[in-house]
Protein backbone atom coordinates (compact mmCIF):
# COMPACT_ATOMS: atom_id res chain seq x y z
CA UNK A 1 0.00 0.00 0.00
CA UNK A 2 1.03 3.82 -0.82
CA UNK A 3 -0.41 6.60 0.05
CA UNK A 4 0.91 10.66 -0.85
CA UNK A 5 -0.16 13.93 0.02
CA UNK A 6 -1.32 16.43 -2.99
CA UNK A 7 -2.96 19.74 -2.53
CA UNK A 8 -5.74 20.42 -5.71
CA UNK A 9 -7.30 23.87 -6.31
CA UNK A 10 -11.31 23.44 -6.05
CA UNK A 11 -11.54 24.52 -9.46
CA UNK A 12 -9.60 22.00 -10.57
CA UNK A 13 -11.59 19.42 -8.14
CA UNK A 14 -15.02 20.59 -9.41
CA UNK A 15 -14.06 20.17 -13.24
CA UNK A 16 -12.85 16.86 -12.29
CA UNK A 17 -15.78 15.84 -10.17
CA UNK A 18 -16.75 13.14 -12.92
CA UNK A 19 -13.56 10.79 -11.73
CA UNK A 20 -14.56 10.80 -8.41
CA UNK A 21 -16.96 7.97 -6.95
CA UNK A 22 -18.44 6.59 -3.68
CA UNK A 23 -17.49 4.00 -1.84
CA UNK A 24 -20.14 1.66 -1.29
CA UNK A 25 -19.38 1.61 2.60
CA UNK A 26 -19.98 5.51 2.40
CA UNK A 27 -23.18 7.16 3.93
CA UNK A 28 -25.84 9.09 2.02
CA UNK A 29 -23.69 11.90 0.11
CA UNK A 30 -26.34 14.66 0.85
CA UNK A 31 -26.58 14.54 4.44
CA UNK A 32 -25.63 17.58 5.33
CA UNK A 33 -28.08 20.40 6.54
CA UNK A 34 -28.20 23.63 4.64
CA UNK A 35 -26.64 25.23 7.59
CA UNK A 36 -23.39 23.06 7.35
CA UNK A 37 -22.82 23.60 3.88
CA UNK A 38 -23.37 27.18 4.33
CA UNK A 39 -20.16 27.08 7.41
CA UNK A 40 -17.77 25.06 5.01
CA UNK A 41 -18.22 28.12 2.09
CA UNK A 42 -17.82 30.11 5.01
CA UNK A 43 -14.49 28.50 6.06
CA UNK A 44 -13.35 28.84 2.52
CA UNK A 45 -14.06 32.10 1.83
CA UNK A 46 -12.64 33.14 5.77
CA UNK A 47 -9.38 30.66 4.79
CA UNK A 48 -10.18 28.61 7.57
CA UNK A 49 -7.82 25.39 7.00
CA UNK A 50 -10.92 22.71 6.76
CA UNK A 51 -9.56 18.86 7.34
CA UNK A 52 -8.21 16.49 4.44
CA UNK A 53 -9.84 14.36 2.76
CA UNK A 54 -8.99 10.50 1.96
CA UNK A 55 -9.58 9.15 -1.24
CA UNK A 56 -8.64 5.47 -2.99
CA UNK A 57 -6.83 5.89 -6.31
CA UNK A 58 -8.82 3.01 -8.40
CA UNK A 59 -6.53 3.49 -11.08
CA UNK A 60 -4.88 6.80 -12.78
CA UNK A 61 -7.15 9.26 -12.45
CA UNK A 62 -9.99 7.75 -10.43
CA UNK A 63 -10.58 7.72 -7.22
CA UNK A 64 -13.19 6.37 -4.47
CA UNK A 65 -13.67 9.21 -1.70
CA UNK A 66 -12.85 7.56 1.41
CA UNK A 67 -13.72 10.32 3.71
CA UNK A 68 -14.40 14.17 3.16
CA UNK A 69 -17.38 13.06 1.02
CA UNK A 70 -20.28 15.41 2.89
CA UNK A 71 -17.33 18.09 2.12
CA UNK A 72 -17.19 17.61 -1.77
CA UNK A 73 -20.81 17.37 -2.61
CA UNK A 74 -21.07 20.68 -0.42
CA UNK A 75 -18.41 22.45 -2.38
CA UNK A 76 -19.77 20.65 -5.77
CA UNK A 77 -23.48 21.78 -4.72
CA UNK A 78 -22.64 25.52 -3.90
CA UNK A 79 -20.63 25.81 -7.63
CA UNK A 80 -23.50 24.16 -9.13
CA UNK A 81 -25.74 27.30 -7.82
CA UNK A 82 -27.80 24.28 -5.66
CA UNK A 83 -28.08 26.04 -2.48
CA UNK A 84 -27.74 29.92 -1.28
CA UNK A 85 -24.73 31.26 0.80
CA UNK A 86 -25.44 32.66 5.03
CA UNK A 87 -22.86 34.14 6.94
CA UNK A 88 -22.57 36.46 9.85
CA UNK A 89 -18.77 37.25 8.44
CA UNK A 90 -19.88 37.93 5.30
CA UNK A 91 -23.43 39.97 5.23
CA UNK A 92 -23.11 41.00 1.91
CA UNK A 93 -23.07 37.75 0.32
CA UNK A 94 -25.89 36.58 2.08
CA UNK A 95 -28.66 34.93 -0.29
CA UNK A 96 -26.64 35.08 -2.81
CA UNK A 97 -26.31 31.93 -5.08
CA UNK A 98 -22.20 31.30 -6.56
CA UNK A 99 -22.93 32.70 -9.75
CA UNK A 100 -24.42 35.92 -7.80
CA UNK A 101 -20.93 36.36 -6.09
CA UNK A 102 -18.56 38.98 -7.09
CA UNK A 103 -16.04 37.68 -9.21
CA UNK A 104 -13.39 38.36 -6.08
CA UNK A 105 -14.98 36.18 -4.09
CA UNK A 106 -15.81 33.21 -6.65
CA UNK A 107 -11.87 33.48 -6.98
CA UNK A 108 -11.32 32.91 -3.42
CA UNK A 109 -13.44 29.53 -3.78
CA UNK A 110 -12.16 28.11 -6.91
CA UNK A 111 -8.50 29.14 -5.79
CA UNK A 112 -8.91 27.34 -2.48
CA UNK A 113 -6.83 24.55 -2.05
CA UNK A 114 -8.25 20.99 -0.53
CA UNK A 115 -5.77 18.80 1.05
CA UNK A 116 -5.84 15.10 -0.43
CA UNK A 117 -4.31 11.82 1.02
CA UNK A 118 -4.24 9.64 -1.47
CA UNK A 119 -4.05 5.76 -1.18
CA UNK A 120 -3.02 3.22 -3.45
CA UNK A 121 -3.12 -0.56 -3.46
CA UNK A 122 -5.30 -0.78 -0.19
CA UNK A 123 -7.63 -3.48 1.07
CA UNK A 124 -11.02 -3.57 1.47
CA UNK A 125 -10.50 -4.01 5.17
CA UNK A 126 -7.86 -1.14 5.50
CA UNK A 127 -10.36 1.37 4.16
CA UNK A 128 -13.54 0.17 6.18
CA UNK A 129 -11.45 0.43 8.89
CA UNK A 130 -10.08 3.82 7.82
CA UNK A 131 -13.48 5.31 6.99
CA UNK A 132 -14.78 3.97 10.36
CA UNK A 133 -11.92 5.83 12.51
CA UNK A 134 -12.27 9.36 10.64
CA UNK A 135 -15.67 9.96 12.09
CA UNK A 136 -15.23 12.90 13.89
CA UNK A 137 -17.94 15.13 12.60
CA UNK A 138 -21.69 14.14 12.11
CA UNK A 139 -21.29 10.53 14.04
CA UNK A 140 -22.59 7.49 12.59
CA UNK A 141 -25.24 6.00 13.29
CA UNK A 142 -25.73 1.72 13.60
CA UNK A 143 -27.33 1.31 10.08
CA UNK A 144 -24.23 3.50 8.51
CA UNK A 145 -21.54 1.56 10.27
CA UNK A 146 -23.11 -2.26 9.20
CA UNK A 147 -22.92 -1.25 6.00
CA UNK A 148 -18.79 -0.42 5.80
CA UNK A 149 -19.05 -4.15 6.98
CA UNK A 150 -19.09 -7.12 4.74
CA UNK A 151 -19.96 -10.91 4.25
CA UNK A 152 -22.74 -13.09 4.01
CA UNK A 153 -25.56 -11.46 6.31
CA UNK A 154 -24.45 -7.61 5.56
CA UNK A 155 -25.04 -8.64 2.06
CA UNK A 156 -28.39 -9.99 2.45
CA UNK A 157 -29.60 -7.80 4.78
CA UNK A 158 -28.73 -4.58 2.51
CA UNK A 159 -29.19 -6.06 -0.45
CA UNK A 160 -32.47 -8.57 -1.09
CA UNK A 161 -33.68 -8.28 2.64
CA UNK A 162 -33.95 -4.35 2.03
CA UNK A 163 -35.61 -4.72 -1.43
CA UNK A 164 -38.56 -6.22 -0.26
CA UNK A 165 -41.99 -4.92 -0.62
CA UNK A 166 -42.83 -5.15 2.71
CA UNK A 167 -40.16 -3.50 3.76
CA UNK A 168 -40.01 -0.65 1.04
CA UNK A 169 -43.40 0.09 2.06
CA UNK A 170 -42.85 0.70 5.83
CA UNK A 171 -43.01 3.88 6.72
CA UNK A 172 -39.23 4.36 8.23
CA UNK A 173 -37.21 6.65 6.24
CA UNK A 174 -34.34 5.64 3.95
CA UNK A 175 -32.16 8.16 5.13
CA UNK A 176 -28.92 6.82 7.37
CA UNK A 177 -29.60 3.49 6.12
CA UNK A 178 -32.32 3.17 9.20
CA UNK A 179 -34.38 0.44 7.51
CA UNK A 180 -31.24 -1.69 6.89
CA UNK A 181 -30.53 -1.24 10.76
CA UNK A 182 -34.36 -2.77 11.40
CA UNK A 183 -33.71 -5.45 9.10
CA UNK A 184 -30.49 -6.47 11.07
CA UNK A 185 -32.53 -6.62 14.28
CA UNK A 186 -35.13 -8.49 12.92
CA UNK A 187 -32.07 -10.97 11.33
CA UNK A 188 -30.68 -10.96 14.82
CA UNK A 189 -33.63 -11.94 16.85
CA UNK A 190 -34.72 -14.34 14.32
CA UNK A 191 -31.45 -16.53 13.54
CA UNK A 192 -31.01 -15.97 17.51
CA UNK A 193 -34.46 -17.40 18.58
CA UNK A 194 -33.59 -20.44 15.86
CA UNK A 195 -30.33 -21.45 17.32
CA UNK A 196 -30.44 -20.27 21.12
CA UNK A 197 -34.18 -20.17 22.00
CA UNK A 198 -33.78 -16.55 22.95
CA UNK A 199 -34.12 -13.05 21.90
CA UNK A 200 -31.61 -10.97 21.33
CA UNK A 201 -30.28 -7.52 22.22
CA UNK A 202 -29.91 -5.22 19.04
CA UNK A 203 -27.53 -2.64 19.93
CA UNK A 204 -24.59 -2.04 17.54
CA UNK A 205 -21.82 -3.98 18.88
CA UNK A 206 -24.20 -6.51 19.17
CA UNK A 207 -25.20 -6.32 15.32
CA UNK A 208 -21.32 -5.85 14.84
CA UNK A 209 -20.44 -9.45 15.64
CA UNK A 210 -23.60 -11.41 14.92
CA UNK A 211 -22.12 -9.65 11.02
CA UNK A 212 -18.97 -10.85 11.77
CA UNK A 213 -20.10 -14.22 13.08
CA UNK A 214 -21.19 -14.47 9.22
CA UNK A 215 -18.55 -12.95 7.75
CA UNK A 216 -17.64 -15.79 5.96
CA UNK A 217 -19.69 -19.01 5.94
CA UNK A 218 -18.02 -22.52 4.95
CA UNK A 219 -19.97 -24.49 2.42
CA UNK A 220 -21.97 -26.87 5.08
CA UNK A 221 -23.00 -23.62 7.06
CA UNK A 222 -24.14 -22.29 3.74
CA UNK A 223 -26.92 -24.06 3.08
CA UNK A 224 -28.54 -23.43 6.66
CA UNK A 225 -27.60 -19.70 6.15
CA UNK A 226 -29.62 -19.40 3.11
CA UNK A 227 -32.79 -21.55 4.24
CA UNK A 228 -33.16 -19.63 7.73
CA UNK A 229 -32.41 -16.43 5.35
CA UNK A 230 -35.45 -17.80 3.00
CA UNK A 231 -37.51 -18.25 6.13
CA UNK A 232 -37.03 -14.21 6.63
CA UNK A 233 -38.05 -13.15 3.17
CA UNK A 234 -41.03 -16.16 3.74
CA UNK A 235 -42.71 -13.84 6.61
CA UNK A 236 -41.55 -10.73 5.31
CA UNK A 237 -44.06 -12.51 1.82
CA UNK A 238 -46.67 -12.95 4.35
CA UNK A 239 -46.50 -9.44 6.22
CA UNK A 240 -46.86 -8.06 2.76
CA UNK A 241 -49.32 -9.99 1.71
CA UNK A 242 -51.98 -9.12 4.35
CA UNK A 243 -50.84 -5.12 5.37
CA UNK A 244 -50.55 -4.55 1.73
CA UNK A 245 -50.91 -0.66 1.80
CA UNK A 246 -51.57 -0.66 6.11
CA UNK A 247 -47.70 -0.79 6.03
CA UNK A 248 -47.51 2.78 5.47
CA UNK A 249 -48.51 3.33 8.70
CA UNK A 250 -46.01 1.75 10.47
CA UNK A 251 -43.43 3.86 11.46
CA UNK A 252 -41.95 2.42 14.97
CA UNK A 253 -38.61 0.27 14.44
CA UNK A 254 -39.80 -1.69 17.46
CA UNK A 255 -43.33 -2.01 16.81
CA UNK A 256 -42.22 -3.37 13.42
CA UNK A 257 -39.79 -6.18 15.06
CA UNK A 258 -42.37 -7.32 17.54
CA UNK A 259 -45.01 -8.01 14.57
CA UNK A 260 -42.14 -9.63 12.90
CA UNK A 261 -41.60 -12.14 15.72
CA UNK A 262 -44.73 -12.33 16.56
CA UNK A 263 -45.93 -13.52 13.20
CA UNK A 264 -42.73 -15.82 12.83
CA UNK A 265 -44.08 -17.24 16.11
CA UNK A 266 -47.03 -18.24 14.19
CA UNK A 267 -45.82 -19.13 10.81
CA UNK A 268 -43.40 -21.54 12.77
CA UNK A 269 -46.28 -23.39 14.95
CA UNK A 270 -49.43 -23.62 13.13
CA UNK A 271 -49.10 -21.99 9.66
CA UNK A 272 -53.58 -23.00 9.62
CA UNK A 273 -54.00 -20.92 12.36
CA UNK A 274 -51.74 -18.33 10.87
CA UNK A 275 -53.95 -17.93 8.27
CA UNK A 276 -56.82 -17.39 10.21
CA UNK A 277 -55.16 -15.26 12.51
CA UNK A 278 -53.61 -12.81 9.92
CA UNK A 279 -56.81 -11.05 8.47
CA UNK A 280 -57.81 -10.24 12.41
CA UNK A 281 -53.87 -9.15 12.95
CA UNK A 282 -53.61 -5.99 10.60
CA UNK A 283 -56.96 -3.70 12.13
CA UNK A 284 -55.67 -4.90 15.67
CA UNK A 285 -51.98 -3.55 14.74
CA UNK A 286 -53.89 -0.58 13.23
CA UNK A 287 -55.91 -0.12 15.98
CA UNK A 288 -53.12 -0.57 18.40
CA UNK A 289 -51.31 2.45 16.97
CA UNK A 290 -54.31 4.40 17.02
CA UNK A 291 -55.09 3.81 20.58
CA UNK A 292 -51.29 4.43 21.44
CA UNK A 293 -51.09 7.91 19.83
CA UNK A 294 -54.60 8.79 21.22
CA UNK A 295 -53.23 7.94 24.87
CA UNK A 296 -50.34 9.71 24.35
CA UNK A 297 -52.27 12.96 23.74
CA UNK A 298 -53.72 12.80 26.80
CA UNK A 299 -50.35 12.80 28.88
CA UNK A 300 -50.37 12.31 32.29
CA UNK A 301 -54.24 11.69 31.76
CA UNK A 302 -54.00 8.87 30.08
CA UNK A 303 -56.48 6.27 30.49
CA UNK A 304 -55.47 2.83 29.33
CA UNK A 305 -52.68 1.33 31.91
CA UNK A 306 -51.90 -1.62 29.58
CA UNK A 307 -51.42 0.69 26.26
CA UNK A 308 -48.98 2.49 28.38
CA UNK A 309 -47.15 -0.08 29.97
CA UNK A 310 -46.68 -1.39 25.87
CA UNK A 311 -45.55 1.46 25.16
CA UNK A 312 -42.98 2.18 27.73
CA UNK A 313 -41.67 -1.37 26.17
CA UNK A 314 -41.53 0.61 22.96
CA UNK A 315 -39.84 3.67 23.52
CA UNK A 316 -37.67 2.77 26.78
CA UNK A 317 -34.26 1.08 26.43
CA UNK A 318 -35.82 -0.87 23.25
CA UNK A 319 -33.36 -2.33 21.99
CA UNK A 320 -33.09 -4.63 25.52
CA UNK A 321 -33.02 -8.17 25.19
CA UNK A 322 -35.47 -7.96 27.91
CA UNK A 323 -37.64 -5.03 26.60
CA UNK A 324 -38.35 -7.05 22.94
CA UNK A 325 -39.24 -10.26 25.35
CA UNK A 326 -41.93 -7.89 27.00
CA UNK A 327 -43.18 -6.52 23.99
CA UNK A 328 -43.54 -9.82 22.26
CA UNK A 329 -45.45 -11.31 25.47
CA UNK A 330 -47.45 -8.12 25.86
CA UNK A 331 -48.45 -8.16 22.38
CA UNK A 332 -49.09 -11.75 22.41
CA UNK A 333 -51.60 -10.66 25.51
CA UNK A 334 -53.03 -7.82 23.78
CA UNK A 335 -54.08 -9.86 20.53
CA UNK A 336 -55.74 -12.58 22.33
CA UNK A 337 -58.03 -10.59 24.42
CA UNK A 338 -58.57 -8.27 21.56
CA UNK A 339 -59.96 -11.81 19.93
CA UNK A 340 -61.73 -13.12 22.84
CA UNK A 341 -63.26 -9.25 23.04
CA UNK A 342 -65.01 -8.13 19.56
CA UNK A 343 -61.84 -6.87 18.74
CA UNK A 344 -62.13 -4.50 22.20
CA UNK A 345 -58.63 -3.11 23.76
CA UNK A 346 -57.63 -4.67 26.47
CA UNK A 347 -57.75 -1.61 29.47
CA UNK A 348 -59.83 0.30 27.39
C-alpha cells in the first residue's frame, strides 16, 4: 500500500468531479443540513484550513472518496448554484447563489486549495477500517456503520432483505440506512431465537459481531444460512401480503420487530392458524397504533394502563433483550383478548 499527500485547487476538483466515486461503505452523500454547507463556504471564503480528505486511487485518475465526502458534494453543490450562501462574516453575500458572487470572491473559492491523502493498493479491510476511525464530525449511526461491513448477512440484509416490498413500504425513512438497521434486528432476533431459543439484544456492537459471526460461511454452514435467510423473506411474503398498503402506517422500528416475531411465532407453529389469525392481525396492529397515539395525547391523563405499559416497552431502552421479550409477550396478551373481546382493547 502507498499513500501521498497532494494539494488540488477546487476549481480544478469541481471540473474533475466526474472521476470521483463513492465507496459503497460511504453514507448518504447529501446529508448535510443547509446550515453546514453554508459554514464550510464560510471556512473557505474566511481561509479557515478545513480537514483532508482521503480518497482510494482506483486506477490513474480515479478515485473512491474515502472520507471528506459530505465536504465535496457541499463544495460541488454551492458551484452548481444548488443552495444559497449565510454568513454572519460575510453579510453581503448573504442569499446570494455562486454565480451571484462577485467575481473576487468566486476566486477565493475556486482558488482554495483541498488537502488530499491519497491511497493506493489498499484493502477492502484497510479502508472500512479507515473510513470507520475518521468519524469525527456528524457521528454514525448503527445502520451506517453495518454497512462499511461485509460478508454473508451484511449482504443480504442490505441487499435482497432491504428490497422487499414489505419492507419498502414501511413507513421508516431511507435516510442513514435506518431500515437496513431494522432489518439487522429483525435478522438478529430471528437466527437468535432459531439457534439459542432466545431473543436478542440489538444494539450495535451486538449487530457488529452477529455480522462478523457471518462474515464468511463454509460451504456446510451455507446451506442453513440461506434456508433460515429464506424463512425471513417467507414472513416478510406474508406481512406483505396481508398489510398490503396498512404498512404505510407503520413507522416504529420496534413495533415493526415485535409483529415480525410475533408472526414468525405463528408461521413456525401452526401456519392454519396463521392464516386465520392474519386477516384479524392488521386492524388490531392498526388499531393498536391508534389507541397508542390517542393515549399519548392525553399525557399524564391517560387512560389505558396496559397501552402504556406497551408502550414504555416501545420507547424505553428498546433495543433490551429484555424489553423485545416484553413486547412480544405483551403483544401476544393484547391480541388474544382483543380476539376473545369483539376486537375490544384490552384496558380500554
Amino acid at each position: 500500500m502507498k499513500r501521498r499527500i497532494e494539494q488540488w485547487k477546487i476549481e480544478e476538483v469541481y471540473n474533475n468531479r466526474d472521476n470521483f466515486s463513492q465507496a459503497d461503505y460511504q453514507r448518504n452523500p447529501k446529508l448535510w443540513k443547509p446550515a453546514d454547507k453554508q459554514r464550510l463556504i464560510d471556512s473557505i471564503l474566511a481561509d479557515i484550513d478545513i480537514p483532508k480528505i482521503y480518497l482510494n486511487e482506483i486506477s490513474k485518475g480515479q478515485y473512491e472518496i474515502v472520507d471528506g465526502q459530505q465536504r465535496l458534494y457541499a463544495i460541488w453543490g454551492f458551484i452548481a448554484n444548488e443552495y444559497k450562501f449565510a454568513s454572519k462574516d460575510f453579510e453581503e453575500l448573504n442569499g446570494k447563489a455562486f454565480d451571484e458572487f462577485p467575481q473576487k470572491y468566486r476566486d477565493i473559492i475556486l482558488n482554495y486549495e483541498l488537502q488530499f491523502t491519497i491511497i493506493k493498493n489498499a484493502t477492502d479491510d484497510y479502508l472500512k477500517t479507515l473510513f470507520l476511525r475518521l468519524q469525527l464530525g456528524l457521528l454514525l449511526v448503527a445502520g451506517e456503520k453495518l454497512k462499511a461491513e461485509s460478508g454473508a448477512m451484511r449482504d443480504f440484509i442490505f441487499g435482497k432483505m432491504v428490497k422487499h416490498p414489505f419492507i419498502d413500504k414501511i413507513n421508516i425513512p431511507n435516510r442513514r440506512y435506518a431500515k437496513q438497521a431494522l432489518c439487522a434486528q429483525i435478522c438478529i432476533n430471528s437466527f437468535s431465537r432459531a439457534k439459542l431459543k432466545t431473543f436478542s439484544r440489538t444494539r450495535y456492537e451486538d449487530l457488529y459481531y452477529f455480522f462478523r459471526e457471518y462474515r464468511e460461511i463454509t460451504e456446510t454452514e451455507k446451506k442453513l444460512f440461506e434456508e433460515k435467510c429464506q424463512h425471513i423473506i417467507n414472513i416478510l411474503d406474508v406481512l406483505d401480503k396481508n398489510f398490503k398498503d396498512d404498512a404505510k402506517n407503520l413507522r416504529n422500528r420496534s413495533f415493526v420487530l415485535s409483529i415480525y416475531l410475533f408472526v414468525e411465532d405463528l408461521y413456525e407453529v401452526d401456519k392454519k392458524e396463521l392464516e386465520k389469525a392474519m386477516p384479524l392481525m392488521v386492524p388490531f396492529a392498526m388499531k393498536i397504533l391508534k389507541r397508542l397515539k390517542e393515549e399519548a395525547k392525553l399525557g399524564i391523563r391517560r387512560q389505558n394502563e396496559e397501552l402504556y405499559r406497551f408502550e414504555s416497552y416501545l420507547s424505553n431502552a428498546p433495543g433490551e433483550k429484555y424489553q423485545i421479550e416484553k413486547r412480544h409477550d405483551k403483544l401476544i396478551e393484547l391480541f388474544e383478548y382483543c380476539l376473545k373481546n369483539n376486537g375490544k382493547i384490552k384496558g380500554d
